[in-house]
Protein backbone atom coordinates (compact mmCIF):
# COMPACT_ATOMS: atom_id res chain seq x y z
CA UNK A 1 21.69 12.99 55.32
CA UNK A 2 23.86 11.56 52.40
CA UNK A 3 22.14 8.41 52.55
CA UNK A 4 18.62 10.33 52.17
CA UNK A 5 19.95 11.87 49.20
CA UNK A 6 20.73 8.63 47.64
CA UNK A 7 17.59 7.62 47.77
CA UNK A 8 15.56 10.46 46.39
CA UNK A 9 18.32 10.17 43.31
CA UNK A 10 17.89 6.42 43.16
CA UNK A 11 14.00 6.86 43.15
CA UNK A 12 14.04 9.60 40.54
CA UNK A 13 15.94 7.54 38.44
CA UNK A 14 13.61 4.58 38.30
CA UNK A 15 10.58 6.37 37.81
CA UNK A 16 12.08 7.53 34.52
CA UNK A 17 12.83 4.57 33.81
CA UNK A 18 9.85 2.85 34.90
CA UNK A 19 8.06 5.70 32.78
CA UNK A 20 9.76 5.11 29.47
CA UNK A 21 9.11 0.78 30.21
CA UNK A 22 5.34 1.93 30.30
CA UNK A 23 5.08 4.50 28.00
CA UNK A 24 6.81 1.87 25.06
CA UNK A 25 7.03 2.20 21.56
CA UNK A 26 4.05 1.56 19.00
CA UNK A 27 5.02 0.95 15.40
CA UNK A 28 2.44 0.16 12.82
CA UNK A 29 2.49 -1.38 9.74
CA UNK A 30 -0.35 -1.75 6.73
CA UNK A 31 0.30 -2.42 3.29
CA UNK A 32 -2.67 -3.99 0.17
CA UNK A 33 -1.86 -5.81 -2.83
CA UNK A 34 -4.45 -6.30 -5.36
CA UNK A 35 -3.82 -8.34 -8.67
CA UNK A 36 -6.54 -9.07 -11.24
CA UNK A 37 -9.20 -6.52 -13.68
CA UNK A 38 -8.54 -3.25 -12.04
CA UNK A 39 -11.86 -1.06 -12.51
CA UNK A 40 -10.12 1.71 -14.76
CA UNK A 41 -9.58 -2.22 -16.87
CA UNK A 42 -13.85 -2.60 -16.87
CA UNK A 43 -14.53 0.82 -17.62
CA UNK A 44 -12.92 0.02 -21.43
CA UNK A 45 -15.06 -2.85 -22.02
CA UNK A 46 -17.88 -2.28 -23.43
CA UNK A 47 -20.78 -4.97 -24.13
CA UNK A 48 -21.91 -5.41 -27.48
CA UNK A 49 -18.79 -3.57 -28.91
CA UNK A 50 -15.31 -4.81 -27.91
CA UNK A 51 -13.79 -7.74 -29.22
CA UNK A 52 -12.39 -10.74 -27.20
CA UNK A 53 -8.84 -9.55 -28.58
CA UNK A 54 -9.46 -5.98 -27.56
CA UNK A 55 -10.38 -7.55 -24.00
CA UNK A 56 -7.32 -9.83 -23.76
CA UNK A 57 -5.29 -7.30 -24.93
CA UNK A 58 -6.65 -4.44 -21.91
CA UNK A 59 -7.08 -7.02 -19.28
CA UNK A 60 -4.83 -10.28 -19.80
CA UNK A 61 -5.18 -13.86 -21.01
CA UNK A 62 -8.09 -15.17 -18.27
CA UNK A 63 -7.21 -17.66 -16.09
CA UNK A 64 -9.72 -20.09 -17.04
CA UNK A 65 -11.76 -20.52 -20.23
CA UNK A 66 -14.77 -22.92 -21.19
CA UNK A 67 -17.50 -22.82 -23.74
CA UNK A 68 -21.22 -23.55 -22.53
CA UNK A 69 -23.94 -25.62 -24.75
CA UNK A 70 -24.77 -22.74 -26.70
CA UNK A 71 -21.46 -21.98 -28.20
CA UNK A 72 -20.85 -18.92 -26.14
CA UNK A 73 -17.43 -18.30 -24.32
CA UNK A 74 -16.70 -17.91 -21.24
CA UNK A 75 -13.14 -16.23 -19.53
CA UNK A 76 -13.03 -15.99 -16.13
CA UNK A 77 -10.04 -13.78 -13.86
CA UNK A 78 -9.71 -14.59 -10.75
CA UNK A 79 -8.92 -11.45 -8.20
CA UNK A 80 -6.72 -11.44 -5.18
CA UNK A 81 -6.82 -8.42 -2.13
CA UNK A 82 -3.98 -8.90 -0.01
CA UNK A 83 -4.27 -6.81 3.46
CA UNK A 84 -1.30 -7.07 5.90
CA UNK A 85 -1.07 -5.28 8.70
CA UNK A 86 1.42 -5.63 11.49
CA UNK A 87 1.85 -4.07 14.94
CA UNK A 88 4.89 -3.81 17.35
CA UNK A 89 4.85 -2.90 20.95
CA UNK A 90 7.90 -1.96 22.54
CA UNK A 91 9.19 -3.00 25.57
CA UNK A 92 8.70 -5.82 25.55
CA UNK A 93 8.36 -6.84 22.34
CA UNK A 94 5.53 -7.97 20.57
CA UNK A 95 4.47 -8.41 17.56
CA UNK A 96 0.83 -8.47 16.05
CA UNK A 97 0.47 -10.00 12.47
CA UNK A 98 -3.16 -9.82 10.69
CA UNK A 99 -2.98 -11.10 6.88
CA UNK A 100 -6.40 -10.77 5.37
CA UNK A 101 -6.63 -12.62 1.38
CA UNK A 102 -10.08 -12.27 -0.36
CA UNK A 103 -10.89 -13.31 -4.12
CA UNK A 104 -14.03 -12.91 -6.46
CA UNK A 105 -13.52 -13.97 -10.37
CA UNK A 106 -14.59 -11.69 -13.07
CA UNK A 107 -16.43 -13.04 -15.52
CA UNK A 108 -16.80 -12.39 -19.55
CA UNK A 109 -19.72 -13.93 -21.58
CA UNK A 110 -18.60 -13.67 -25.36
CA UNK A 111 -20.73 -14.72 -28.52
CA UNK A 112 -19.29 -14.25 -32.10
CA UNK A 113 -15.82 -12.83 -30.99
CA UNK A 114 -17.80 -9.78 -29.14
CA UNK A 115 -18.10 -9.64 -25.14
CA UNK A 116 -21.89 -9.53 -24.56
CA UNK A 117 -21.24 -9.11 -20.57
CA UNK A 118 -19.67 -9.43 -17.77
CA UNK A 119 -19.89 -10.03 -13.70
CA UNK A 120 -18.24 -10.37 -10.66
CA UNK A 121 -18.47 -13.80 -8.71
């Protein structure tokens, strides 16, 4: 009769532990970076008014600059999303890395010191 006893103890004992091996552990993990002209930045600029030192001085020295044929300037930002989201499955375990990067460049057309417009690439 002991030995049946022992049994019904031992079985008991891994089924709760079978049940916490299945049942696991799920930790999740998401986090964004952005850097370049935020849209609270564009909302200031507007065309036909503000200056190309009013726009450097709200949005940043661009990261490229050029002139085309007609004598109008051109800066351009360049804009980086970073999305990285990581999962982790206990027992056993593993882990699940998804790192997402887009860009677009924002783009100012200025003529005689005053932005005329601007666009997203």
């Amino acid at each position: 009769m002991k030995n049946y006893q022992f049994n019904e103890t031992a079985l008991f004992v891994l089924l709760v532990i079978m049940s916490v091996l299945l049942a696991g552990c799920v930790i999740s993990d998401s986090s964004v970076r952005y850097s370049g002209v935020e849209n609270s930045q564009l909302r200031q600029i507007k065309q036909g008014i503000t200056t190309r030192d009013q726009l450097v001085e709200i949005v940043g020295e661009p990261t490229e600059q050029s002139t085309t044929e007609d004598g109008a300037e051109i800066l351009k930002y360049i804009c980086t999303m970073t999305k990285d989201n990581q999962l982790v499955v206990f027992p056993p375990p593993i882990v699940i890395d998804d790192k997402k990067e887009t860009e677009h460049t924002v783009v100012f057309k200025i003529r005689d010191g005053i932005v005329q417009r601007h666009w997203r690439e």
